[in-house]
Every structure is written in C-alpha cells, then in structure tokens.
PDB file of N, CA and C in Angstrom:
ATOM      1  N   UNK A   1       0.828  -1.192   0.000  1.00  0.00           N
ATOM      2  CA  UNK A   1       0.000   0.000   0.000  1.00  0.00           C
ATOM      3  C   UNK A   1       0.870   1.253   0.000  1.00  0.00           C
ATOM      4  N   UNK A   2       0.689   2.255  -1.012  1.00  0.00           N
ATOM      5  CA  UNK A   2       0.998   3.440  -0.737  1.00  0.00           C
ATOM      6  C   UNK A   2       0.597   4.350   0.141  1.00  0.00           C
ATOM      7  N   UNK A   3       1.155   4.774   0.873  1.00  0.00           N
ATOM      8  CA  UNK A   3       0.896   5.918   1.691  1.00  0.00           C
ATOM      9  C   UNK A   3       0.917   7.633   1.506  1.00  0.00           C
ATOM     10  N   UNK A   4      -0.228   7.887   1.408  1.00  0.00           N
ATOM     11  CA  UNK A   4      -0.667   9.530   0.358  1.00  0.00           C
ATOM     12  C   UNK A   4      -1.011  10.257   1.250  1.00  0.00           C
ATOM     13  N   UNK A   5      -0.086  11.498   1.463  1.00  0.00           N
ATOM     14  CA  UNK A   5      -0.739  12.720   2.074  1.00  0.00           C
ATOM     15  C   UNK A   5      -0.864  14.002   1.536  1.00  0.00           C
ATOM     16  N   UNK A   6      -2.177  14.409   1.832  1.00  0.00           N
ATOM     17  CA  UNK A   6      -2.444  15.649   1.088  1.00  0.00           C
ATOM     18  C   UNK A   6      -3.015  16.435   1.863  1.00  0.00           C
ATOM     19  N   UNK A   7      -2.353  17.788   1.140  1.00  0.00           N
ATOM     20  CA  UNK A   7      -2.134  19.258   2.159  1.00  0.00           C
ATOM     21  C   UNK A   7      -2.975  20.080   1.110  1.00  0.00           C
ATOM     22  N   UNK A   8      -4.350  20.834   1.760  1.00  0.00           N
ATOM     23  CA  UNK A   8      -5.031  21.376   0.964  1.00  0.00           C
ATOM     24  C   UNK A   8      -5.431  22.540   1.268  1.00  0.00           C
ATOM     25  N   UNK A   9      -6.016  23.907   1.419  1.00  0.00           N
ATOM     26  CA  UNK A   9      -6.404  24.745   1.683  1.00  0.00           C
ATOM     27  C   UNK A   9      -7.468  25.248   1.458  1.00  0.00           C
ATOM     28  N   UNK A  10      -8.576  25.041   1.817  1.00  0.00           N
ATOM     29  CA  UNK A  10     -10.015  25.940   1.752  1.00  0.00           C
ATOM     30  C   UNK A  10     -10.967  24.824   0.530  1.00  0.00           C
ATOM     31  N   UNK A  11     -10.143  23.720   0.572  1.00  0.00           N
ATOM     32  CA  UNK A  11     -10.948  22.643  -0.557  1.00  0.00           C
ATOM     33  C   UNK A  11     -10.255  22.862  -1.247  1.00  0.00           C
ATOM     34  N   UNK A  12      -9.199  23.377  -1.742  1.00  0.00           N
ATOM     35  CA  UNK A  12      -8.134  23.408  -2.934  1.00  0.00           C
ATOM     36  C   UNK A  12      -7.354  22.320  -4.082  1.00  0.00           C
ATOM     37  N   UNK A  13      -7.673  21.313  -2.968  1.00  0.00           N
ATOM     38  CA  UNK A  13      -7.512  19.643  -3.642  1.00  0.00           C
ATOM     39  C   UNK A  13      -8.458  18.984  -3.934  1.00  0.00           C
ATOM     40  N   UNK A  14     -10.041  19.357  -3.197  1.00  0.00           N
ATOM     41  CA  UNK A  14     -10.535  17.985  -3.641  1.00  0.00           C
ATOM     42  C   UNK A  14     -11.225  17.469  -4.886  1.00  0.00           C
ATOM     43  N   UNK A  15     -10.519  17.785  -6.059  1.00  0.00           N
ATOM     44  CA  UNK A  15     -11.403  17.512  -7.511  1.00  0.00           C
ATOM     45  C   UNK A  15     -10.359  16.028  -7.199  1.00  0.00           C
ATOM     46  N   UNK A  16      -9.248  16.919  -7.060  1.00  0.00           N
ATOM     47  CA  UNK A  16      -8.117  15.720  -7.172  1.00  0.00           C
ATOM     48  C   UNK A  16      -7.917  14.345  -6.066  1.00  0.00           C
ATOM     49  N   UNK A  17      -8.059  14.864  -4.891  1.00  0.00           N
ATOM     50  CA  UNK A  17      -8.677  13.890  -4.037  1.00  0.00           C
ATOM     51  C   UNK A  17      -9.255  12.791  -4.104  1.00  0.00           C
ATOM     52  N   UNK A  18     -10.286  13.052  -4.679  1.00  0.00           N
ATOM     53  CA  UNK A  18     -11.911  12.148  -5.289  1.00  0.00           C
ATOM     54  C   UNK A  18     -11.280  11.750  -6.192  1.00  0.00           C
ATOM     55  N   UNK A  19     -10.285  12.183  -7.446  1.00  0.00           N
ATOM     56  CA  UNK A  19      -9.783  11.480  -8.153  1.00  0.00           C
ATOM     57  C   UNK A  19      -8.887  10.015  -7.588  1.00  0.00           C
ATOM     58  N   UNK A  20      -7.910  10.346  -6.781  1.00  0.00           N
ATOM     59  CA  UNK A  20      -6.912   9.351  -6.300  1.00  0.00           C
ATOM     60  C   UNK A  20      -7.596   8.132  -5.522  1.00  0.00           C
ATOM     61  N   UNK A  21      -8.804   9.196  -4.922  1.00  0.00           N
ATOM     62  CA  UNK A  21      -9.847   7.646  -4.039  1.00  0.00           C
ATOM     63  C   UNK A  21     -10.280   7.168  -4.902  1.00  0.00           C
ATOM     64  N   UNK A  22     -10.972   7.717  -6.479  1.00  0.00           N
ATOM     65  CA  UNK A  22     -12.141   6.541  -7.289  1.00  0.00           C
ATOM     66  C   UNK A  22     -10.657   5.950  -7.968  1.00  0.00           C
ATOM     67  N   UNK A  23      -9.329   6.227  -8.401  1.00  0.00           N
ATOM     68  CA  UNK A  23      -8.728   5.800  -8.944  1.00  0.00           C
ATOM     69  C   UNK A  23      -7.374   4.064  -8.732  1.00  0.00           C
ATOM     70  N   UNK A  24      -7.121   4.839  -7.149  1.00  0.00           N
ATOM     71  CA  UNK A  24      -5.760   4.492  -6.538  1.00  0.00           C
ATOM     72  C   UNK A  24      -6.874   3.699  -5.562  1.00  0.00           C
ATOM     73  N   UNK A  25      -8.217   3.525  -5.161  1.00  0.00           N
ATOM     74  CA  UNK A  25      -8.775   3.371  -4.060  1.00  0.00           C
ATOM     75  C   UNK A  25      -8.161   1.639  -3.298  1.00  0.00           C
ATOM     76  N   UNK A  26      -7.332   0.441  -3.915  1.00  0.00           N
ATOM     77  CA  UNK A  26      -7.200  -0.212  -3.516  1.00  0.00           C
ATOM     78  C   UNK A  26      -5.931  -0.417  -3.019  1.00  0.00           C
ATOM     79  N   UNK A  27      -5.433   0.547  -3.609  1.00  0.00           N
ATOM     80  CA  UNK A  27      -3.500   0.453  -3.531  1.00  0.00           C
ATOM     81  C   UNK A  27      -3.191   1.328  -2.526  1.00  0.00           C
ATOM     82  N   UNK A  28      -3.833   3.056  -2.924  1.00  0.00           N
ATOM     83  CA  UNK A  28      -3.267   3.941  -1.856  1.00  0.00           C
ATOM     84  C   UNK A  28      -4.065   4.018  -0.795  1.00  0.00           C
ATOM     85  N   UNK A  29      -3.482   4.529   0.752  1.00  0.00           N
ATOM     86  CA  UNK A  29      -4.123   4.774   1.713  1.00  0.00           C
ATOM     87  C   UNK A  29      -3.740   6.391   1.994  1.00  0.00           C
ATOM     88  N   UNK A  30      -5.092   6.793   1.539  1.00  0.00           N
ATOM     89  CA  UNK A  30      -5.199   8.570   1.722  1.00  0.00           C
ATOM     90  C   UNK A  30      -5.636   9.365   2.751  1.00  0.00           C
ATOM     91  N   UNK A  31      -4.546  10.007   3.042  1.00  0.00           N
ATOM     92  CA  UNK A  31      -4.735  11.134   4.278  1.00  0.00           C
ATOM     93  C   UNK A  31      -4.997  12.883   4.117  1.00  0.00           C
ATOM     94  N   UNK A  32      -5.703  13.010   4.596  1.00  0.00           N
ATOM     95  CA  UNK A  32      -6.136  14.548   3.741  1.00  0.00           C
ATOM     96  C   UNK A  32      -5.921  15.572   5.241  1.00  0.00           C
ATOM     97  N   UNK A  33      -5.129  16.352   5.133  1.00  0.00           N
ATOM     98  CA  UNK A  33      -4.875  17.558   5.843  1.00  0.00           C
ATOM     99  C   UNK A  33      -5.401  18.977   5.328  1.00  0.00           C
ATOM    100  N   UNK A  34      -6.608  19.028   5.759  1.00  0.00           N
ATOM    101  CA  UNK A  34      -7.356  20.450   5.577  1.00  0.00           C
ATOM    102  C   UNK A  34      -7.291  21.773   6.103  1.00  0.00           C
ATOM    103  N   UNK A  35      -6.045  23.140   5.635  1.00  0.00           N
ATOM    104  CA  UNK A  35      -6.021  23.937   6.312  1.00  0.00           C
ATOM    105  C   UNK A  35      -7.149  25.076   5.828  1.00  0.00           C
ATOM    106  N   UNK A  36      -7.975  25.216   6.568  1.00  0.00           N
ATOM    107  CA  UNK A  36      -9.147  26.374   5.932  1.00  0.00           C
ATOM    108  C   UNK A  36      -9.031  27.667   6.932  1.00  0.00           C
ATOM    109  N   UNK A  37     -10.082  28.526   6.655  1.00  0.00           N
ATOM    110  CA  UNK A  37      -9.975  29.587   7.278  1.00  0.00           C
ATOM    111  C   UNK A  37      -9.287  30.624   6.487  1.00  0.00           C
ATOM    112  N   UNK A  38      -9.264  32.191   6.934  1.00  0.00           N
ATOM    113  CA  UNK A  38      -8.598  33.311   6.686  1.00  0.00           C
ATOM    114  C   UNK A  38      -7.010  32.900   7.308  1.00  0.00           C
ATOM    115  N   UNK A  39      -6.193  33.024   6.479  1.00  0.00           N
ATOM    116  CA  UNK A  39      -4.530  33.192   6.706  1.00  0.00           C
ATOM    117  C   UNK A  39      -4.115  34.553   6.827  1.00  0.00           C
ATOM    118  N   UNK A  40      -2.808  34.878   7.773  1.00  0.00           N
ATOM    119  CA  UNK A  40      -2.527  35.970   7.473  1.00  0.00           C
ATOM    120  C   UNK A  40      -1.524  35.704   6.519  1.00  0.00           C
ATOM    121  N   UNK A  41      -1.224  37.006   6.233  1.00  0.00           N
ATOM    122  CA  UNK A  41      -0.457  36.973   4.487  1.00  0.00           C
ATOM    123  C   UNK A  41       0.735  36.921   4.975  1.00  0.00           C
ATOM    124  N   UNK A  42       1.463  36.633   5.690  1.00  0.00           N
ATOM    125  CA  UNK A  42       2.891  36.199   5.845  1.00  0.00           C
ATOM    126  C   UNK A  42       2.773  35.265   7.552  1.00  0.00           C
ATOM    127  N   UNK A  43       3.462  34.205   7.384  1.00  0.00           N
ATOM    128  CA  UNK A  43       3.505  32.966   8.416  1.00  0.00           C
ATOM    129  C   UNK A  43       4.608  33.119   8.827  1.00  0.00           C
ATOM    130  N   UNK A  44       4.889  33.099   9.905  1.00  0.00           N
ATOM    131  CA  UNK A  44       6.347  33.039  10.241  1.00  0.00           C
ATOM    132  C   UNK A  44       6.832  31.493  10.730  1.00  0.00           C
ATOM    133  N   UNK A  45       5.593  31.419  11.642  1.00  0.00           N
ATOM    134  CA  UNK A  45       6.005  30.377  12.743  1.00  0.00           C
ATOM    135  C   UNK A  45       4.652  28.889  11.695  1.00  0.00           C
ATOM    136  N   UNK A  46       4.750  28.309  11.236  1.00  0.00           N
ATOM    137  CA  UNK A  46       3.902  27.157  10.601  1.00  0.00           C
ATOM    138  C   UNK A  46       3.634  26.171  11.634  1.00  0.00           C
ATOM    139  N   UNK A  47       3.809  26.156  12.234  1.00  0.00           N
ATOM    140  CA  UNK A  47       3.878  24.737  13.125  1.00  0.00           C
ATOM    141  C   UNK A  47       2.549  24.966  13.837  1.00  0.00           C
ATOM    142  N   UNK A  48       1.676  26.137  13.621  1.00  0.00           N
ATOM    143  CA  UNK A  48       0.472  25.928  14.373  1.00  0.00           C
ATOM    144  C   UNK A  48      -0.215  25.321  13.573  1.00  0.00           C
ATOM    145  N   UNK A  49      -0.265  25.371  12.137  1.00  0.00           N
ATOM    146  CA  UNK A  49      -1.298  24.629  10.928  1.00  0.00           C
ATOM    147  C   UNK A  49      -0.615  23.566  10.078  1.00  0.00           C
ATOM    148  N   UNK A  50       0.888  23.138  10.474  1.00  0.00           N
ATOM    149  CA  UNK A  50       1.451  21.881   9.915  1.00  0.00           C
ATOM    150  C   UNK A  50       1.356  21.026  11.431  1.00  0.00           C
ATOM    151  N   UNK A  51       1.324  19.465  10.625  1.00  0.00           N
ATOM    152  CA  UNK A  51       1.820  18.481  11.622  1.00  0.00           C
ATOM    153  C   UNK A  51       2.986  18.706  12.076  1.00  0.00           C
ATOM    154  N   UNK A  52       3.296  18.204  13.389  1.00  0.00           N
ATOM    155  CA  UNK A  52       4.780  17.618  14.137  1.00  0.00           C
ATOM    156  C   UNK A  52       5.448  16.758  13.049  1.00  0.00           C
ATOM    157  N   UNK A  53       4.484  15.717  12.504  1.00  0.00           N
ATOM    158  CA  UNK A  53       4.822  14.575  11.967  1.00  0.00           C
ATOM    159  C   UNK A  53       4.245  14.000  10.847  1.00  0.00           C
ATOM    160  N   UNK A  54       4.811  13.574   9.941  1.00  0.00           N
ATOM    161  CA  UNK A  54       4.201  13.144   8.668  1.00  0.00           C
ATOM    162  C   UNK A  54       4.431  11.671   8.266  1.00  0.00           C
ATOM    163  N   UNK A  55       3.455  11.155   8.442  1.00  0.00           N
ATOM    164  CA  UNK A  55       4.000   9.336   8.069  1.00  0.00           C
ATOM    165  C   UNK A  55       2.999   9.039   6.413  1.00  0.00           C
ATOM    166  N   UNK A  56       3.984   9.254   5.626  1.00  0.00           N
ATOM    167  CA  UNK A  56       3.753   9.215   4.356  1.00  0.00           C
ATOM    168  C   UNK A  56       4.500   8.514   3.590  1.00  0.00           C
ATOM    169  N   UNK A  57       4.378   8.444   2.300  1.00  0.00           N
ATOM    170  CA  UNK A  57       5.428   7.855   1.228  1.00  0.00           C
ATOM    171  C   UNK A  57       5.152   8.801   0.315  1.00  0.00           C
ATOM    172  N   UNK A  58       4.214   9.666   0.293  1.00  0.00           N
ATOM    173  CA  UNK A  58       4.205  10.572  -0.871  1.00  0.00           C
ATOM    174  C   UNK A  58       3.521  11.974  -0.206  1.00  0.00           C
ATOM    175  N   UNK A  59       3.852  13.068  -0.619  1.00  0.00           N
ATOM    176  CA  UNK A  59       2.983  14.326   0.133  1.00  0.00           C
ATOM    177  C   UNK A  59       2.236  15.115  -1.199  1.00  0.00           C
ATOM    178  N   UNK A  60       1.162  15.341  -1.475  1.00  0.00           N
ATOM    179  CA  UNK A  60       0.684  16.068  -2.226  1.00  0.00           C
ATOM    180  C   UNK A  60       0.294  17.509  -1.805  1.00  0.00           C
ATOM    181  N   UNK A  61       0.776  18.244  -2.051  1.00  0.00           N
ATOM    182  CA  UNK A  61       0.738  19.975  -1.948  1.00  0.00           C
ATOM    183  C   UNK A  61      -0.060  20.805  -2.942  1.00  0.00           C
ATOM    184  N   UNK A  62      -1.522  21.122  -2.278  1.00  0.00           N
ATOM    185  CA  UNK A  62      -2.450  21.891  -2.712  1.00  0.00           C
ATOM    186  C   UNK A  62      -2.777  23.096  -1.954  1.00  0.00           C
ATOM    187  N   UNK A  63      -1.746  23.598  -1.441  1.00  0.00           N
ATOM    188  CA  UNK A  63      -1.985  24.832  -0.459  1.00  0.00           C
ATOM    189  C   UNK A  63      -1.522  25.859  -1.200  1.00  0.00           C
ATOM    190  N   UNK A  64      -2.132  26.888  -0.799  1.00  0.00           N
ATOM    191  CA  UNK A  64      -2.071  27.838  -1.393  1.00  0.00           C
ATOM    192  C   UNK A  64      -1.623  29.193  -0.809  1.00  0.00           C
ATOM    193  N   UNK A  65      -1.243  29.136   0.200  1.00  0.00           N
ATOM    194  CA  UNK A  65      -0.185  30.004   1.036  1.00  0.00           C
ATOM    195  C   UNK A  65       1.143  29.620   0.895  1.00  0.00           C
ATOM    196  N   UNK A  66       1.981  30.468  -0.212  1.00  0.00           N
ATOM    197  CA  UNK A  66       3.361  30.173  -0.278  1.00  0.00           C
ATOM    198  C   UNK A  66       4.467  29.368   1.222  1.00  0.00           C
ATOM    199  N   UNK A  67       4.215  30.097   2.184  1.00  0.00           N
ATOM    200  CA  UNK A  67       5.117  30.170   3.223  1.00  0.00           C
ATOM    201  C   UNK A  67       4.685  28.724   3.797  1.00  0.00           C
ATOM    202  N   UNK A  68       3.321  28.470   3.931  1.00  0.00           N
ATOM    203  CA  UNK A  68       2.987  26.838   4.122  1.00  0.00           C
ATOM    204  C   UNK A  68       3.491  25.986   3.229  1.00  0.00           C
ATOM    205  N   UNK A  69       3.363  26.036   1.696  1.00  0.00           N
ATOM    206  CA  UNK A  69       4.355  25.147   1.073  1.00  0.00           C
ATOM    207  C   UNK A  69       5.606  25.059   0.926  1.00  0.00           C
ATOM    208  N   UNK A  70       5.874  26.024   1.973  1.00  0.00           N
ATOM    209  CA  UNK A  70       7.900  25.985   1.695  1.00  0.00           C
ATOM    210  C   UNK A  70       8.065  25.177   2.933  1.00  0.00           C
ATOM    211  N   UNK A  71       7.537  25.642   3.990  1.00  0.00           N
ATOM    212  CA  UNK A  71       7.452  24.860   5.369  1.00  0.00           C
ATOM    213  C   UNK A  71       7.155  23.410   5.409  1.00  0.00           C
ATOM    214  N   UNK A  72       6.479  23.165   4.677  1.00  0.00           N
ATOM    215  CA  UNK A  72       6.066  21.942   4.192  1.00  0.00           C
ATOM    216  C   UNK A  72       6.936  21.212   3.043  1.00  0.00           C
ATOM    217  N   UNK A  73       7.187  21.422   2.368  1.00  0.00           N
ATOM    218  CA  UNK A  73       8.592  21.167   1.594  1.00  0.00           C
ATOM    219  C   UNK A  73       9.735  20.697   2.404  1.00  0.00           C
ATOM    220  N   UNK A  74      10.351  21.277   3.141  1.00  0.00           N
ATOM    221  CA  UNK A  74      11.454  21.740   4.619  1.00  0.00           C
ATOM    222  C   UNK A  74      11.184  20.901   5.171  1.00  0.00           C
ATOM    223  N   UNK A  75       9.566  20.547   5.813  1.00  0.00           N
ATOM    224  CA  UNK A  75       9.759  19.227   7.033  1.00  0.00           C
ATOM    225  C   UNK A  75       9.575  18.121   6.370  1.00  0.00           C
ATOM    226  N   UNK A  76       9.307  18.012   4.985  1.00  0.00           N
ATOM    227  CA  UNK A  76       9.380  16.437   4.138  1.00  0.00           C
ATOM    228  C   UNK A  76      10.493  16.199   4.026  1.00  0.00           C
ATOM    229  N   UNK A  77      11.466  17.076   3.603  1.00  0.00           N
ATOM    230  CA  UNK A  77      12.758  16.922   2.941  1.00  0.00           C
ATOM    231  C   UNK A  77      13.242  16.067   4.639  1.00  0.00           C
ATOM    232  N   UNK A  78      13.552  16.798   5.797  1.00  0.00           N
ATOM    233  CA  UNK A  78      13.636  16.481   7.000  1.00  0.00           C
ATOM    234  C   UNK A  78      13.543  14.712   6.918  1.00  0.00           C
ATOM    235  N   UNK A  79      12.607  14.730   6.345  1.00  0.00           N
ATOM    236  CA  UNK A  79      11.946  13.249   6.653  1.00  0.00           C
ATOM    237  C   UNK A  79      11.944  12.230   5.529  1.00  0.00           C
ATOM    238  N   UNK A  80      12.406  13.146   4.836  1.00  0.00           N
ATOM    239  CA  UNK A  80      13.331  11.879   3.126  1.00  0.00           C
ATOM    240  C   UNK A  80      11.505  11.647   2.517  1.00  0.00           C
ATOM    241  N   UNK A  81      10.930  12.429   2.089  1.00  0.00           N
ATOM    242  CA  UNK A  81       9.691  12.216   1.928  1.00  0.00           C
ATOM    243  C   UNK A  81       9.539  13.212   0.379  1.00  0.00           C
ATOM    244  N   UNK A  82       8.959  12.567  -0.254  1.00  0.00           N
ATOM    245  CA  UNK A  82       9.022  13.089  -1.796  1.00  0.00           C
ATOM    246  C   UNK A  82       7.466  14.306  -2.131  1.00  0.00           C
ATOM    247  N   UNK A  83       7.997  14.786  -2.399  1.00  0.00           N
ATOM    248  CA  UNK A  83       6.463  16.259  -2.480  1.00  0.00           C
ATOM    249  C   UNK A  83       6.053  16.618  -3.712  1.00  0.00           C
ATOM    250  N   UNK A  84       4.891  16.433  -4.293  1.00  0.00           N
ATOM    251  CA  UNK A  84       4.058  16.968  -5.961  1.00  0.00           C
ATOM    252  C   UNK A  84       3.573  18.207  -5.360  1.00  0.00           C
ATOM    253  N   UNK A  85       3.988  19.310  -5.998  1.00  0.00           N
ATOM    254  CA  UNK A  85       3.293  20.557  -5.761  1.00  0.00           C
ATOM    255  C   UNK A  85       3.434  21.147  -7.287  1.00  0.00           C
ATOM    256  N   UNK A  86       2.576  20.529  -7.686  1.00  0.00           N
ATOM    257  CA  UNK A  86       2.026  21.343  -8.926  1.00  0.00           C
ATOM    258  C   UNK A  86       2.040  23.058  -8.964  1.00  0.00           C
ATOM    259  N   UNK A  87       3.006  22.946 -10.403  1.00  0.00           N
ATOM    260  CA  UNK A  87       2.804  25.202 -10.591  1.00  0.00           C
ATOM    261  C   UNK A  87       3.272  25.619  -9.805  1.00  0.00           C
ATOM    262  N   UNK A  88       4.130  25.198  -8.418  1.00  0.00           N
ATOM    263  CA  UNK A  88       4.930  25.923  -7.237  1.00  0.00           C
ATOM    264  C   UNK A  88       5.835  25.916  -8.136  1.00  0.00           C
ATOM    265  N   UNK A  89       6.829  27.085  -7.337  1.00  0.00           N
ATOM    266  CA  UNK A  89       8.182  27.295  -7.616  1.00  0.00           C
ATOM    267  C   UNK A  89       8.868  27.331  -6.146  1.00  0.00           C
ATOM    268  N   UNK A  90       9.445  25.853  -6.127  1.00  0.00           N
ATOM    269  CA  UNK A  90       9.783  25.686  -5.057  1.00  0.00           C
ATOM    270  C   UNK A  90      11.535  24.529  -5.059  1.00  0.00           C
ATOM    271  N   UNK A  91      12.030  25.382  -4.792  1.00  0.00           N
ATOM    272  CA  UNK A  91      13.695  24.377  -5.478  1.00  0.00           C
ATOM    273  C   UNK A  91      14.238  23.556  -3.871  1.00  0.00           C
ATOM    274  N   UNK A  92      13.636  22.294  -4.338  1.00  0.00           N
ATOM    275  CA  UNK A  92      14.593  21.263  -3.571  1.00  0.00           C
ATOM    276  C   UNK A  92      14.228  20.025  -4.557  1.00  0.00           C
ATOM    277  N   UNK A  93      15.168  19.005  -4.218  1.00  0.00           N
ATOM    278  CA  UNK A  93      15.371  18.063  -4.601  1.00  0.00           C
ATOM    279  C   UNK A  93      14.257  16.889  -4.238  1.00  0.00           C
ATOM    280  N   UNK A  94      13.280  17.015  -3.328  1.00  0.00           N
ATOM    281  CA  UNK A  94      12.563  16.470  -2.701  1.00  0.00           C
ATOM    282  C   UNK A  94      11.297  16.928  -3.107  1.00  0.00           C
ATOM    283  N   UNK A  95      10.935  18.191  -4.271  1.00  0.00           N
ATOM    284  CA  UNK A  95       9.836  18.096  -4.476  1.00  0.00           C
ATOM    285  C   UNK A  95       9.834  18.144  -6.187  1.00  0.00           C
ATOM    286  N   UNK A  96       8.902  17.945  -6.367  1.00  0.00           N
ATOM    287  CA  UNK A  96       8.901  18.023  -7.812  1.00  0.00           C
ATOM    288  C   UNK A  96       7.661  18.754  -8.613  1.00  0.00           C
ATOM    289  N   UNK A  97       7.326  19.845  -9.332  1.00  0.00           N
ATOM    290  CA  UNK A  97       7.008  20.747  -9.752  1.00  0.00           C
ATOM    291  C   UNK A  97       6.350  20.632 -10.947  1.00  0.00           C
ATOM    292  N   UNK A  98       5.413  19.684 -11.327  1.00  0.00           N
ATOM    293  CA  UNK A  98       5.276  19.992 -12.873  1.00  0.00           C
ATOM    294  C   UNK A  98       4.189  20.894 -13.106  1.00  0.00           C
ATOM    295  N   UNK A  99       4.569  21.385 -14.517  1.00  0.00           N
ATOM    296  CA  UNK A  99       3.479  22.689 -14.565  1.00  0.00           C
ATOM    297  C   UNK A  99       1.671  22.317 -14.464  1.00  0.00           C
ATOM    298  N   UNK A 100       1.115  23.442 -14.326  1.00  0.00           N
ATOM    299  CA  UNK A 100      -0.316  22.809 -14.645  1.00  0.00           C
ATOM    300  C   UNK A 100      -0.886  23.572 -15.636  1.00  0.00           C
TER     301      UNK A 100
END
C-alpha cells in the first residue's frame, strides 16, 4: 500500500482527491490535511497549521499560502519524503514541480 498525504487549503484539492480515491482506491491509503480559514499573508512560525509529523510515502501539496508550502517542503525533505506541488516554484530536490 501506498501511503498519500495531502495538504489542501479551503478545498483546494478535492477535484483531485476524489480522483486518487475513485482511482488508486485499492492500492493507496489517503490522508487529507485540511487547512481552511482566513490566513494571514505572511507565516512566520507554521507549526500551528502543519503536523509535528508526517508518516507518508508521498505528500501532495495543494496549499495555497506560499510560506505553508515551503514549510512543508522543509519538514518532508527532513523526513526523506518526496512532495508533488504542482505550478509551485519551489527548489529542492525532494519536491517536484510539474506545470499545470
């Protein structure tokens, strides 16, 4: 079983979501992290709206507050954990970027 986590913001993922469950539904086991609400426009400190801990094999990045997907990037890499963040511009080796 694959292990799928996904980081979303205000419903920002779930076309794609619903995709990976009607698709992946026997192979992957999907975890959905929902940050909603008003953000302020610059984060300093993330650790109030990221996990401590991420037990994944794959992280999917649908957030839409820059400073959360860099933070989030940062504690995968931490954790040898591979990141899809589609249309980010985000340079590590640990995530991977394809356009949308």
């Amino acid at each position: 079983m694959q292990r799928v986590t996904v980081f979303q913001q205000n419903g920002s993922g779930e076309r794609k979501i619903s995709a990976v469950r009607q698709y992946g539904g026997d192979i992957i086991v999907l975890k959905v992290v929902s940050i909603d609400g008003d953000l302020p426009e610059i984060i300093d400190d993330s650790r109030v709206y990221l996990p401590d801990r991420i037990d994944a094999d794959l992280v999917l990045d649908f957030l839409v507050h820059r400073d959360l997907s860099l933070d989030l990037a940062e504690l995968c890499a931490s954790r040898n954990i591979p990141v899809i963040a589609s249309g980010k511009k985000i340079l590590s080796k640990w995530v991977i970027t394809p356009p949308t």
